[in-house]
C-alpha atoms as a PDB file:
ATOM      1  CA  UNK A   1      30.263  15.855  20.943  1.00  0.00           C
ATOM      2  CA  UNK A   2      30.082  18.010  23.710  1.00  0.00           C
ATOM      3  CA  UNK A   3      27.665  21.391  23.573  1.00  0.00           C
ATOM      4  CA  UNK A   4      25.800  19.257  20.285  1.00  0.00           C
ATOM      5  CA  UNK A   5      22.210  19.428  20.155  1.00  0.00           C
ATOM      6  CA  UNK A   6      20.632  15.939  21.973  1.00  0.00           C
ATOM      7  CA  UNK A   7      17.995  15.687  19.157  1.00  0.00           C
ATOM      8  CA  UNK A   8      20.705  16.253  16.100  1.00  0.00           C
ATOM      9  CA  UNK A   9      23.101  13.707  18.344  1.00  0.00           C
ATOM     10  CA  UNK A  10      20.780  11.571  18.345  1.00  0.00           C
ATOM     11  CA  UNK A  11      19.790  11.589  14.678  1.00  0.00           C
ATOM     12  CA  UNK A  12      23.211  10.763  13.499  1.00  0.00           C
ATOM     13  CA  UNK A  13      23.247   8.092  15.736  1.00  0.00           C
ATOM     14  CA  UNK A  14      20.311   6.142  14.199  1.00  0.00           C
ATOM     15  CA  UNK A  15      18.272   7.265  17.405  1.00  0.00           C
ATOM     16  CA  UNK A  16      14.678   7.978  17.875  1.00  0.00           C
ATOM     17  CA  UNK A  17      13.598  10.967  20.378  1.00  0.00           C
ATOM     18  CA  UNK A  18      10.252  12.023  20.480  1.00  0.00           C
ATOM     19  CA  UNK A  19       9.045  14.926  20.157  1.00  0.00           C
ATOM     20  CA  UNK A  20       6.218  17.228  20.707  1.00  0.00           C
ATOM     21  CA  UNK A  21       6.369  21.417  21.343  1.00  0.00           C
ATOM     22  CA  UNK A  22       9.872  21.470  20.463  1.00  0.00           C
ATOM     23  CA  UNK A  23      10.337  24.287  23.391  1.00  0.00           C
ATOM     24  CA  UNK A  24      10.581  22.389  26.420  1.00  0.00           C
ATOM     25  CA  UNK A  25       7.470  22.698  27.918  1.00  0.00           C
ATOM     26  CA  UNK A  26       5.620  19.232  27.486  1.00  0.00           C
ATOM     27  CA  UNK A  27       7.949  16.785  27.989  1.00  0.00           C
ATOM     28  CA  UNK A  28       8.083  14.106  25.298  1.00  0.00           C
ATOM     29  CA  UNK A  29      11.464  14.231  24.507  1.00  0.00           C
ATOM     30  CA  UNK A  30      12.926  14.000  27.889  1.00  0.00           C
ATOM     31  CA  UNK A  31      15.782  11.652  28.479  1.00  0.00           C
ATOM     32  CA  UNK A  32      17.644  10.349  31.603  1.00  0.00           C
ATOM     33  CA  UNK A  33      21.523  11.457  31.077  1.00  0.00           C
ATOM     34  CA  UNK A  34      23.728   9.967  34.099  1.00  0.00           C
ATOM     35  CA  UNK A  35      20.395  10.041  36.197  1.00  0.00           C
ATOM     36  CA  UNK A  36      19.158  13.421  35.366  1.00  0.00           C
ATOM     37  CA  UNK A  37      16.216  13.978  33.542  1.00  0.00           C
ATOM     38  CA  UNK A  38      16.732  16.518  30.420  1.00  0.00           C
ATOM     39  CA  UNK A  39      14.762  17.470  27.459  1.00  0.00           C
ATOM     40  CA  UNK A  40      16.223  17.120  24.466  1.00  0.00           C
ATOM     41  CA  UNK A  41      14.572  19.487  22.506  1.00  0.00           C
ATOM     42  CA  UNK A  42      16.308  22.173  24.579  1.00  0.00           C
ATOM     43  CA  UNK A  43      19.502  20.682  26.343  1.00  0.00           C
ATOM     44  CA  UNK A  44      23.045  20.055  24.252  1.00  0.00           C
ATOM     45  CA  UNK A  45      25.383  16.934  25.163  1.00  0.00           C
ATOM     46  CA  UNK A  46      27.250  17.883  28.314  1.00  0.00           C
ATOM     47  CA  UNK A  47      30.853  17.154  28.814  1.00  0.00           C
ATOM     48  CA  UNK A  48      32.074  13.996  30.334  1.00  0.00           C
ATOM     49  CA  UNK A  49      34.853  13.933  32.657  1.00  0.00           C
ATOM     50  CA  UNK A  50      34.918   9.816  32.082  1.00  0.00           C
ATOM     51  CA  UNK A  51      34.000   9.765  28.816  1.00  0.00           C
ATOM     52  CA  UNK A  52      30.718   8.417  29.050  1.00  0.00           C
ATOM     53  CA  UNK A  53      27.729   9.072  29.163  1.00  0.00           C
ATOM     54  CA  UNK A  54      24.293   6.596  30.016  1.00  0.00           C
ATOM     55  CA  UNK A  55      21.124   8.060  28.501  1.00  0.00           C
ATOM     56  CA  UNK A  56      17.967   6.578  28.596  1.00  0.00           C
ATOM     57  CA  UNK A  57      14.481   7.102  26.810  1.00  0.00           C
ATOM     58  CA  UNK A  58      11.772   8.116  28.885  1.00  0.00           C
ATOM     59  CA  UNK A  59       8.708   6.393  28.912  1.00  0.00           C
ATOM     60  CA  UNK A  60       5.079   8.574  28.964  1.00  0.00           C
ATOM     61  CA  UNK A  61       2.312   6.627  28.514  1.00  0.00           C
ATOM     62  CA  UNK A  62       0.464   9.704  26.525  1.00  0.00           C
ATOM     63  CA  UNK A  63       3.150  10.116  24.062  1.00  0.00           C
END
């Protein structure tokens, strides 16, 4: 749903985001959402005009 938390969206999906500082600031829960890189930890589920959204797990080798 729109304005939802990414990290309790993604829970109720069956979805794994890591996590780290769980303020933003290093970077291991960032997804790609249409081509934009967010962090979950701090970002909600935007609205989609289409009604759909891509998102995609980042990869960092130290996490």
């Amino acid at each position: 749903m729109p304005g939802q938390d990414w990290l309790e969206a993604a829970r109720q999906a069956a979805v794994s985001i890591p996590t780290g500082c769980l303020g933003g600031s290093c970077g291991a829960c960032e997804i790609e959402v249409n081509g934009r890189m967010v962090r979950a930890c701090v970002a909600t589920v935007p609205a989609c005009p289409g009604g759909r959204l891509t998102v995609t797990l980042a990869c960092d080798p130290h996490w």
